[in-house]
N, C-alpha and C. Protein backbone atom coordinates (compact mmCIF):
# COMPACT_ATOMS: atom_id res chain seq x y z
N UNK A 1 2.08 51.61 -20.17
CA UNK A 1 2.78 50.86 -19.17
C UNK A 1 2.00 49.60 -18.78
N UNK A 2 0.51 50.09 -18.36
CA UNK A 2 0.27 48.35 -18.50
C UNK A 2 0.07 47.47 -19.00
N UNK A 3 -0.13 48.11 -20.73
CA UNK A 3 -0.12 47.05 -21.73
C UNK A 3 1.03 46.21 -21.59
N UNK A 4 2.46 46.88 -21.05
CA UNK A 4 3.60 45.70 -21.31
C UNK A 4 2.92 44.91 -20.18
N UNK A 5 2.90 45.18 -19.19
CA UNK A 5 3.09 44.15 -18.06
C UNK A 5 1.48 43.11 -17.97
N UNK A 6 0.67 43.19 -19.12
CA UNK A 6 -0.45 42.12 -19.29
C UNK A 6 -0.03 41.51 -20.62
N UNK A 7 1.11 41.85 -21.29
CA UNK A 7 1.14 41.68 -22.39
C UNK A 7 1.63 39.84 -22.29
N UNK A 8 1.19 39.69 -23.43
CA UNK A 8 1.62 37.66 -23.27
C UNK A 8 2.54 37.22 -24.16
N UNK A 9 3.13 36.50 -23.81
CA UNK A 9 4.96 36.29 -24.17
C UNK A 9 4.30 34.79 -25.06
N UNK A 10 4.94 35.12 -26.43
CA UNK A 10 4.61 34.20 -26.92
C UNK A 10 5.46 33.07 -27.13
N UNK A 11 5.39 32.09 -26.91
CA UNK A 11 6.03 30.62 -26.80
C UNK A 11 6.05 29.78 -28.06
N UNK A 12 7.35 29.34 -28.26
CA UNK A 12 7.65 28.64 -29.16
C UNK A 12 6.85 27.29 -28.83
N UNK A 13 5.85 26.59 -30.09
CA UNK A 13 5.27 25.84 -29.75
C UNK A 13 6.30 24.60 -29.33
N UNK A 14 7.28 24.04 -30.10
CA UNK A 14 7.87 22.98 -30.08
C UNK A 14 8.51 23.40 -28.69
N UNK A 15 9.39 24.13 -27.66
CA UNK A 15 9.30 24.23 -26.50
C UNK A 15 7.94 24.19 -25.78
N UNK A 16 6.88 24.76 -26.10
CA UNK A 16 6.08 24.09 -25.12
C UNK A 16 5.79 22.43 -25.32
N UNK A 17 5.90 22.16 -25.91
CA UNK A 17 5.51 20.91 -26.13
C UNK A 17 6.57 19.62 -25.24
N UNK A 18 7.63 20.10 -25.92
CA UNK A 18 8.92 19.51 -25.04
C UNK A 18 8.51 19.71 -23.24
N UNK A 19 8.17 21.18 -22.85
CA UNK A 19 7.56 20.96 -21.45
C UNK A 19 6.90 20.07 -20.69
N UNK A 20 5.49 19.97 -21.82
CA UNK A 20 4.65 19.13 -21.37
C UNK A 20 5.46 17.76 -21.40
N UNK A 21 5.70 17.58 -22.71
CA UNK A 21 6.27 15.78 -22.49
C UNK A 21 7.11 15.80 -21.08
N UNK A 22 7.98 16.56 -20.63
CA UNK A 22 8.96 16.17 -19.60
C UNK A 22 7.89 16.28 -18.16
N UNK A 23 7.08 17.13 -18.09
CA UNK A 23 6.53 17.13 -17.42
C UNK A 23 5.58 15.74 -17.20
N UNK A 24 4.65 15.16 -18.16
CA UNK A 24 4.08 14.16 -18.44
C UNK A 24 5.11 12.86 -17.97
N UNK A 25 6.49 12.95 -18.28
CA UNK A 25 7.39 12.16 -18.01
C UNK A 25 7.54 11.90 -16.45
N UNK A 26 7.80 13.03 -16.08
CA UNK A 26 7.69 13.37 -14.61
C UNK A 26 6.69 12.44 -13.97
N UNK A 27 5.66 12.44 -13.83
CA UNK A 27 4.15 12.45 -13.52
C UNK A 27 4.31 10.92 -12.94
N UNK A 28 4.61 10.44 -14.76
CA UNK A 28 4.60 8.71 -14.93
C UNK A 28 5.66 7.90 -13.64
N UNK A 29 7.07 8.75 -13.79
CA UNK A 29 8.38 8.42 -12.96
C UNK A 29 7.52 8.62 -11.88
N UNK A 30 7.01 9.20 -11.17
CA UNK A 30 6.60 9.66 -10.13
C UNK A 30 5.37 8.73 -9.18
N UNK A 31 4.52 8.11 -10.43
CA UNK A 31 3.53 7.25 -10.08
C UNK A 31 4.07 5.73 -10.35
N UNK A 32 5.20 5.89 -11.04
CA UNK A 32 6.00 4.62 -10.88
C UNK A 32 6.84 4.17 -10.17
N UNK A 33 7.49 5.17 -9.30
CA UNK A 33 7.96 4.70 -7.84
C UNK A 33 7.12 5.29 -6.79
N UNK A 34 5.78 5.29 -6.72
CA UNK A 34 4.99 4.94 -5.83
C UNK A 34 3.75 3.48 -5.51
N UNK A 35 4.39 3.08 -6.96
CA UNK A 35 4.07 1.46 -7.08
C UNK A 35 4.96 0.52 -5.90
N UNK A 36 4.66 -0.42 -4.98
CA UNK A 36 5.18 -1.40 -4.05
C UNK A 36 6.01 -2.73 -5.36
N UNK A 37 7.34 -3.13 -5.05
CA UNK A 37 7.34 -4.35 -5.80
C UNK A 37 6.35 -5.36 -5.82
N UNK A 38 5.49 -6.30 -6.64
CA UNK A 38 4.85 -6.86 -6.78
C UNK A 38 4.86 -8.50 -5.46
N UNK A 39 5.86 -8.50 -4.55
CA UNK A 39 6.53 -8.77 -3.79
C UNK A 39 5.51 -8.35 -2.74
N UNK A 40 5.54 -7.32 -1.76
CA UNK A 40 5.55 -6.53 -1.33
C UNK A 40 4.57 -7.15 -0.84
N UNK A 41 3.23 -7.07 -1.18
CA UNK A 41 1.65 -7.16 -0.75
C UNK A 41 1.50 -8.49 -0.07
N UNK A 42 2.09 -9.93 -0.81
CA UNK A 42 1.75 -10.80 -0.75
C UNK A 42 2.63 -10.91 0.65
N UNK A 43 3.81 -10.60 1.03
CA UNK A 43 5.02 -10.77 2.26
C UNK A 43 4.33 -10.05 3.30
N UNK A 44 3.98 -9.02 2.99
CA UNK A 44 3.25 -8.14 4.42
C UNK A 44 2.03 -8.84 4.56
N UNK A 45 1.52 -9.93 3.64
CA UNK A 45 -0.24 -10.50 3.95
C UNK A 45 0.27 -11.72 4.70
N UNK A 46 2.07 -12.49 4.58
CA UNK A 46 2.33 -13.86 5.24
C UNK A 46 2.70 -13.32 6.31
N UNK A 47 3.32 -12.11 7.07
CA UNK A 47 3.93 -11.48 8.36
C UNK A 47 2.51 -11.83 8.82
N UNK A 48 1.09 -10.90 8.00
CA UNK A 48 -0.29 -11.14 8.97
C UNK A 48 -0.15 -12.37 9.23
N UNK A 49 -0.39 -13.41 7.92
CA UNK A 49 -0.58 -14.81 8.47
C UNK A 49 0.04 -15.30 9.80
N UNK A 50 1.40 -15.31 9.62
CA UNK A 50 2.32 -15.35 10.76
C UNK A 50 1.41 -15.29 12.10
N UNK A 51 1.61 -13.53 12.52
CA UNK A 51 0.46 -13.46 13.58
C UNK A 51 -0.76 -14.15 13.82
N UNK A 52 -1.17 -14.34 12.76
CA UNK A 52 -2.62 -15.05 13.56
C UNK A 52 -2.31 -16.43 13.45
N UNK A 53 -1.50 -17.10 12.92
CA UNK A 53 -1.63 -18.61 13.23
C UNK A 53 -1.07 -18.93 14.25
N UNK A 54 -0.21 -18.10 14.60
CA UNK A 54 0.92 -18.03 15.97
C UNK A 54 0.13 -17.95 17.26
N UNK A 55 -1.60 -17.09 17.28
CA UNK A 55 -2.69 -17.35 18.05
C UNK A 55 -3.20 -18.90 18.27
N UNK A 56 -3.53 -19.37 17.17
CA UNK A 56 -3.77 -20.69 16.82
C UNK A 56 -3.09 -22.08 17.37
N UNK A 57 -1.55 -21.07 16.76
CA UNK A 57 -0.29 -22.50 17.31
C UNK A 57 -0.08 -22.37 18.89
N UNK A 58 -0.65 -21.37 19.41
CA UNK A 58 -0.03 -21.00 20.98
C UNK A 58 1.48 -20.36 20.77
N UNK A 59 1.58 -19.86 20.04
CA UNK A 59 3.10 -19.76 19.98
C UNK A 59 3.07 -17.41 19.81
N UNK A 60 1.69 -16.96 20.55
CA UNK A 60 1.85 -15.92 20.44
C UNK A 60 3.18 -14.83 20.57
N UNK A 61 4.08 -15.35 21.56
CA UNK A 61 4.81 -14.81 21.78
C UNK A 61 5.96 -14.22 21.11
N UNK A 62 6.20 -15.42 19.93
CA UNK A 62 7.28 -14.42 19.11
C UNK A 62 6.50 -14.32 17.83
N UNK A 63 5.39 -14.89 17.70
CA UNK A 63 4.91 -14.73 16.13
C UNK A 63 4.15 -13.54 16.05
N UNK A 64 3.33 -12.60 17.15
CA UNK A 64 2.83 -11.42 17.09
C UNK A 64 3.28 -10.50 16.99
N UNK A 65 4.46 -10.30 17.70
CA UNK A 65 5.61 -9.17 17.87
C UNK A 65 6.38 -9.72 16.53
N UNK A 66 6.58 -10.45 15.57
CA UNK A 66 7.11 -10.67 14.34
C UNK A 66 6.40 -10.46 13.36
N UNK A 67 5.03 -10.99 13.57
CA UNK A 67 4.44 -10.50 12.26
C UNK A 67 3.79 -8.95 12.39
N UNK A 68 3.46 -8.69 13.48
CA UNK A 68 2.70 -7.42 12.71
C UNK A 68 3.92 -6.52 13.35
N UNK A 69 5.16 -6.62 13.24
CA UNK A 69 6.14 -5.74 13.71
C UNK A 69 7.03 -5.56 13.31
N UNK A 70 7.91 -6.70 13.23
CA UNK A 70 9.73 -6.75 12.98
C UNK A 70 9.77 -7.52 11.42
N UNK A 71 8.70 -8.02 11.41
CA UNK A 71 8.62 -8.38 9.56
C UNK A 71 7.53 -7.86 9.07
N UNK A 72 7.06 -6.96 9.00
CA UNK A 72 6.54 -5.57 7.96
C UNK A 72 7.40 -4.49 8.02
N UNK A 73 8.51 -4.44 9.22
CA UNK A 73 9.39 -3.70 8.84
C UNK A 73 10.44 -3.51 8.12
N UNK A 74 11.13 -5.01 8.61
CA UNK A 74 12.21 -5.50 7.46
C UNK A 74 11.53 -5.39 5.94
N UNK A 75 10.12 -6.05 5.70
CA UNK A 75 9.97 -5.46 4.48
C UNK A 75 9.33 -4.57 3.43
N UNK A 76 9.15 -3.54 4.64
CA UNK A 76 9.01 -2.46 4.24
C UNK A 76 10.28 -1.33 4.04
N UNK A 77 11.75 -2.02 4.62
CA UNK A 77 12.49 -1.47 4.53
C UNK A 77 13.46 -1.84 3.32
N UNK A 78 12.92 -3.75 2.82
CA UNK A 78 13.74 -3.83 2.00
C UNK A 78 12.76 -3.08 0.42
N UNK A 79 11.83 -3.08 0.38
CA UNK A 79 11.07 -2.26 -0.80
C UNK A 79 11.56 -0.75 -0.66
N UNK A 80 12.02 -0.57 0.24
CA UNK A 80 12.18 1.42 0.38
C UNK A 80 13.50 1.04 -0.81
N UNK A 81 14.12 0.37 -0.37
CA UNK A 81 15.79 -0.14 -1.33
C UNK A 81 15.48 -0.30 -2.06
N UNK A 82 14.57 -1.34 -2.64
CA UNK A 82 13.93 -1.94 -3.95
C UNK A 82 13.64 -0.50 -5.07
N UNK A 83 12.89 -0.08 -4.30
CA UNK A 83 11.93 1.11 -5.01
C UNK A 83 12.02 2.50 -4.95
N UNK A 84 11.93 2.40 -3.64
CA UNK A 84 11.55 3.60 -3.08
C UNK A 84 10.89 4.49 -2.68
N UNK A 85 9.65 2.52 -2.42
CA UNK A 85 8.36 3.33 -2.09
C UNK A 85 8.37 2.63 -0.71
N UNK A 86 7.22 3.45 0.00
CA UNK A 86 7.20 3.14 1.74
C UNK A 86 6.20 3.55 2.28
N UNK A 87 5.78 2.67 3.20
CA UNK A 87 4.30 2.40 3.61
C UNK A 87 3.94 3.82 4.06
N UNK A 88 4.11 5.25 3.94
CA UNK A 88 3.89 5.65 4.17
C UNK A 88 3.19 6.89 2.93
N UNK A 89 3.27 6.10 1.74
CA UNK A 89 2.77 6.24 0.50
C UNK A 89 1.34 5.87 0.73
N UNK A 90 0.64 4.90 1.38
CA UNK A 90 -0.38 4.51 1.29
C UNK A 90 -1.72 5.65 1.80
N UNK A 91 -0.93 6.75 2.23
CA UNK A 91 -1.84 7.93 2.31
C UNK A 91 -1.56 9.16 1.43
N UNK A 92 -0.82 9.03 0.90
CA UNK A 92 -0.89 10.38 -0.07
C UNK A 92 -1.65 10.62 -1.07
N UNK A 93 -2.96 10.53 -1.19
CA UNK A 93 -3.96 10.84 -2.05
C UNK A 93 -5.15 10.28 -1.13
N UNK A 94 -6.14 11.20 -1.12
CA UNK A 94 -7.62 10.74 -0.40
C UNK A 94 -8.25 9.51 -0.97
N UNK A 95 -7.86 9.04 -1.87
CA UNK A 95 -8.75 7.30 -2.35
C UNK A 95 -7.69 6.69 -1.85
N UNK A 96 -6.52 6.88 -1.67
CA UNK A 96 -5.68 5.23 -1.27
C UNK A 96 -6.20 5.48 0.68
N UNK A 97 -6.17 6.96 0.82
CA UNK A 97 -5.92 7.18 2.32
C UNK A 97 -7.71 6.33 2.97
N UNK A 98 -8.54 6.34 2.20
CA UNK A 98 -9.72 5.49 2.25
C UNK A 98 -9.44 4.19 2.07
N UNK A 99 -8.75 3.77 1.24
CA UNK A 99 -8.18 1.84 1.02
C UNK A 99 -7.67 1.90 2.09
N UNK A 100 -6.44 2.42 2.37
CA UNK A 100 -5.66 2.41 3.74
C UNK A 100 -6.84 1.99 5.09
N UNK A 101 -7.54 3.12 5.36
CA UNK A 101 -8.24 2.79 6.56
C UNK A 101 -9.24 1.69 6.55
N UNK A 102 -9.97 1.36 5.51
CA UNK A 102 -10.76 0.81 5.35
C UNK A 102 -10.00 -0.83 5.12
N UNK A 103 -8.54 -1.13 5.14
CA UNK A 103 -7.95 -2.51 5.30
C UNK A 103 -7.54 -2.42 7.01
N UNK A 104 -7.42 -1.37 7.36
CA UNK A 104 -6.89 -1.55 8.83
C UNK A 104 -8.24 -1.98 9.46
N UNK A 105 -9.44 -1.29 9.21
CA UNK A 105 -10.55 -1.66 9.81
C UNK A 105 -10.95 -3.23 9.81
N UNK A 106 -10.63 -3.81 8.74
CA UNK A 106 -11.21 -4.89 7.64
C UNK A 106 -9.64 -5.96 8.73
N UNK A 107 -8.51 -5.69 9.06
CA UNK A 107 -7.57 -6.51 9.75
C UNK A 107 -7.98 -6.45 11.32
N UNK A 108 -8.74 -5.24 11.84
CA UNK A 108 -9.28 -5.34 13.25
C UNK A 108 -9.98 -6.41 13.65
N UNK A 109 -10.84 -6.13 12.30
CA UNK A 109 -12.22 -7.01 12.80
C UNK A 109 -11.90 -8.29 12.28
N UNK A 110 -11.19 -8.80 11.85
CA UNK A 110 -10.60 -10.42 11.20
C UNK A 110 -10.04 -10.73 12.77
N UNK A 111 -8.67 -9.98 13.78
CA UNK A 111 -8.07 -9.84 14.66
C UNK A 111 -8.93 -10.82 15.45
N UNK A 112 -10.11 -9.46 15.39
CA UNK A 112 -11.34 -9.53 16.98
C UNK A 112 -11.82 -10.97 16.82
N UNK A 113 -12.42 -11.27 15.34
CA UNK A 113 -13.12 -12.37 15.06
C UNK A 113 -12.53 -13.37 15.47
N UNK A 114 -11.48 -13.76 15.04
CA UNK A 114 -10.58 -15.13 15.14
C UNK A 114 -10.40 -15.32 16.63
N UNK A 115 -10.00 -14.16 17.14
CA UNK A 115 -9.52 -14.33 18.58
C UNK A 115 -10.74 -14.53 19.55
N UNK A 116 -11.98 -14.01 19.03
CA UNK A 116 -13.27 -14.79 20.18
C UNK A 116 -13.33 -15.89 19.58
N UNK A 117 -13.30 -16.42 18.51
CA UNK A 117 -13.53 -17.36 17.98
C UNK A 117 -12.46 -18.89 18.55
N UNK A 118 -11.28 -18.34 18.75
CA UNK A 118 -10.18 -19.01 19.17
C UNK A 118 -10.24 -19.74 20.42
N UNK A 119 -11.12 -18.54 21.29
CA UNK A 119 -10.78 -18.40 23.05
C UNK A 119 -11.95 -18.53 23.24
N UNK A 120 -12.50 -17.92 23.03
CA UNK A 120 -13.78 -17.62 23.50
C UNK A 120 -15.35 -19.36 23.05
N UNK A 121 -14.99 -18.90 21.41
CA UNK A 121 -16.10 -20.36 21.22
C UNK A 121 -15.16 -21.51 21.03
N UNK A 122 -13.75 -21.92 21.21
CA UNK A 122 -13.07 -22.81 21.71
C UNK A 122 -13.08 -23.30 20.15
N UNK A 123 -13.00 -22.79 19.01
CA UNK A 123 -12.61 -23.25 17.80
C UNK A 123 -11.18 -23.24 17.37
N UNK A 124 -10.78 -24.42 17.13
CA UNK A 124 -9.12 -24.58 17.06
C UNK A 124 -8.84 -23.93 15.53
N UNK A 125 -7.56 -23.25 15.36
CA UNK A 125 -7.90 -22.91 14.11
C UNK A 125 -8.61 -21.93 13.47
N UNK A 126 -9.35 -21.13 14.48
CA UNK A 126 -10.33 -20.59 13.46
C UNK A 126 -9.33 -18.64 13.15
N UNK A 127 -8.42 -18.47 13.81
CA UNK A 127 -7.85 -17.51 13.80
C UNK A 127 -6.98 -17.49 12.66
N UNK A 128 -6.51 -19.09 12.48
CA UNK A 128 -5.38 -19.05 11.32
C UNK A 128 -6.50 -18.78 9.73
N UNK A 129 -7.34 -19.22 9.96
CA UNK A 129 -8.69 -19.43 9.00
C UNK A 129 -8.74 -17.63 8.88
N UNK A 130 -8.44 -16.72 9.47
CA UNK A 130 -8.87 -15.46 9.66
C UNK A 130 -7.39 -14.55 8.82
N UNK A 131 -6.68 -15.51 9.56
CA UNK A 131 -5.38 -14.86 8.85
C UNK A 131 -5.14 -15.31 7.61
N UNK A 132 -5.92 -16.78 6.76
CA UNK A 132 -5.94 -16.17 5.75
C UNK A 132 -6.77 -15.20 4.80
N UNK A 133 -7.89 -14.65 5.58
CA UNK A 133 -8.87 -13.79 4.62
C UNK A 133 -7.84 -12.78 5.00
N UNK A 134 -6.94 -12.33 5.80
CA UNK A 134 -6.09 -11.31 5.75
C UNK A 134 -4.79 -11.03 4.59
N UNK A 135 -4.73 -12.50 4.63
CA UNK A 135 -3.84 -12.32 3.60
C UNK A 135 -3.91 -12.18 2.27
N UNK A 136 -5.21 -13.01 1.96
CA UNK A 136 -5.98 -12.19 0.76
C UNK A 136 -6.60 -11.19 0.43
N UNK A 137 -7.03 -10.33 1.41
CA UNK A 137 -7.02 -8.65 1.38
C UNK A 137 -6.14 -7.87 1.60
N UNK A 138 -4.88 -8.34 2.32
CA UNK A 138 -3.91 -7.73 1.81
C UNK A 138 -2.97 -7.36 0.77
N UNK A 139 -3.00 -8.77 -0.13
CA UNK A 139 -2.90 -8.91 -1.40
C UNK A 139 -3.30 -7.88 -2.48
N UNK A 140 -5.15 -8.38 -2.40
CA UNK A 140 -5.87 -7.52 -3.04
C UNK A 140 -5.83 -6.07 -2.77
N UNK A 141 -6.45 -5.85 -1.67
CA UNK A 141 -6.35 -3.85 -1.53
C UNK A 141 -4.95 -3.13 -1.70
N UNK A 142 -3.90 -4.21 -1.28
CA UNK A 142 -2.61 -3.64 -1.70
C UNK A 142 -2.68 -2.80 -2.93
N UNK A 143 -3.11 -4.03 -3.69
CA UNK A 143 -2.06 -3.84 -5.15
C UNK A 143 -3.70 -2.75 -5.84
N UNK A 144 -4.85 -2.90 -5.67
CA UNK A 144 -6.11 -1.97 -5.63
C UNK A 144 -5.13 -0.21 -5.20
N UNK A 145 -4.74 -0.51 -4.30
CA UNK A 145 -3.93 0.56 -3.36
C UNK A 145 -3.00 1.40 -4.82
N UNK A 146 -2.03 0.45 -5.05
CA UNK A 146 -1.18 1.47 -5.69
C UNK A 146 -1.50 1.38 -6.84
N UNK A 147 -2.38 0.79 -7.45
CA UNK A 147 -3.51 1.23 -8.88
C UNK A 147 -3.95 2.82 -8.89
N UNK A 148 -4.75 2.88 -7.39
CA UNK A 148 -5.23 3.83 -7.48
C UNK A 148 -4.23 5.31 -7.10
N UNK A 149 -3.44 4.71 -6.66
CA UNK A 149 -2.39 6.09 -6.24
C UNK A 149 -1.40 6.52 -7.54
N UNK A 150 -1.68 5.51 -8.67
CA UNK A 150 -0.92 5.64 -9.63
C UNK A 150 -1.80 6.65 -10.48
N UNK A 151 -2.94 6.06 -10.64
CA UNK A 151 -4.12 7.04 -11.32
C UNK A 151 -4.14 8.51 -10.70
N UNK A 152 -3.89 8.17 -9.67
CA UNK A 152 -4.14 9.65 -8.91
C UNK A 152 -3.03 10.54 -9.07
N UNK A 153 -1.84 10.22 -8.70
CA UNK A 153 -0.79 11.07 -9.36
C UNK A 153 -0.30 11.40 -10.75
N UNK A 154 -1.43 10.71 -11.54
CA UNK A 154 -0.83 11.55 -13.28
C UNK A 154 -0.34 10.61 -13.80
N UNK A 155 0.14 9.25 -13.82
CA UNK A 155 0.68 8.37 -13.97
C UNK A 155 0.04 6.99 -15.03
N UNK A 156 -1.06 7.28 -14.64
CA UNK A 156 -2.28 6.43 -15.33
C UNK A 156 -2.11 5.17 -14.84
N UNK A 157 -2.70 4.15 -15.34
CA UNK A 157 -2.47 2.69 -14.62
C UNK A 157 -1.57 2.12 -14.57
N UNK A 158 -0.51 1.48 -13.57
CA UNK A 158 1.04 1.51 -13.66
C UNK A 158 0.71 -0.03 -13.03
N UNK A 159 1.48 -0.85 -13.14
CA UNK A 159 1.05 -2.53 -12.86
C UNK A 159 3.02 -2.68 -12.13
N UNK A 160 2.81 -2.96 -10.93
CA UNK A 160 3.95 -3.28 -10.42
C UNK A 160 4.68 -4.49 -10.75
């Protein structure tokens, strides 16, 4: 009796094989709509810009509440359509969930900088100067971002 029930069921190789490929298939589909449109990085780095030059221009009032708000949403909502990926991808694996924090940290301290810099040592400009190193790390760690979430889900290097 317990020989049957340890006993091992032998598998047609060409079905296993077919498994794996669909499975492997899987993996790729899977790490390929967790890629952002190539779009994506550079629009959520001009919403930053937005905000901080809007410090700069005096014009905080609708450019803060627009950029870091009502336009990362709109386009984060038009990529959910696009794709069907959503900023809330940027933590599902422990190396992006490290990129993730480590750009929010990296947009604080650009924030803090520009804005003593603005107000405080009376440099005109120097916030928009801040918003663009934001927008070029947003760029960059973005697309760093879903490199690595592509690798990480089975997918291998997937280029949006």
């Amino acid at each position: 009796m317990e020989r049957e029930e340890n006993a091992v069921e032998s598998v047609n190789p060409r079905d296993a094989r077919e498994a794996l490929d669909r499975a492997a298939g899987a993996r790729e589909r899977s790490a390929r709509a967790a890629v952002h449109p190539g779009w994506y990085y550079p629009a959520m780095g001009c919403c930053l810009l937005i905000a901080f030059v809007s410090v700069s221009a005096d014009l905080m009032v609708w450019g803060v509440p627009f950029g870091i708000g009502i336009g990362p949403a709109l386009i984060a909502l038009i990529a959910s359509g696009a794709s069907g990926a959503t900023p809330d991808r940027s933590y599902a694996t422990p190396a992006t969930r490290r990129i993730s924090y480590l750009f929010a940290l990296l947009v604080v301290v650009l924030a803090a900088l520009g804005l003593v810099l603005e107000w405080v040592a009376d440099m005109q400009w120097s916030a928009a100067a801040c918003g663009l190193v934001a927008l070029a790390l947003t760029v960059a760690l973005g697309r760093r971002l879903d490199r690595t979430r592509a690798d990480e889900l089975g997918g291998g290097e997937v280029r949006p």
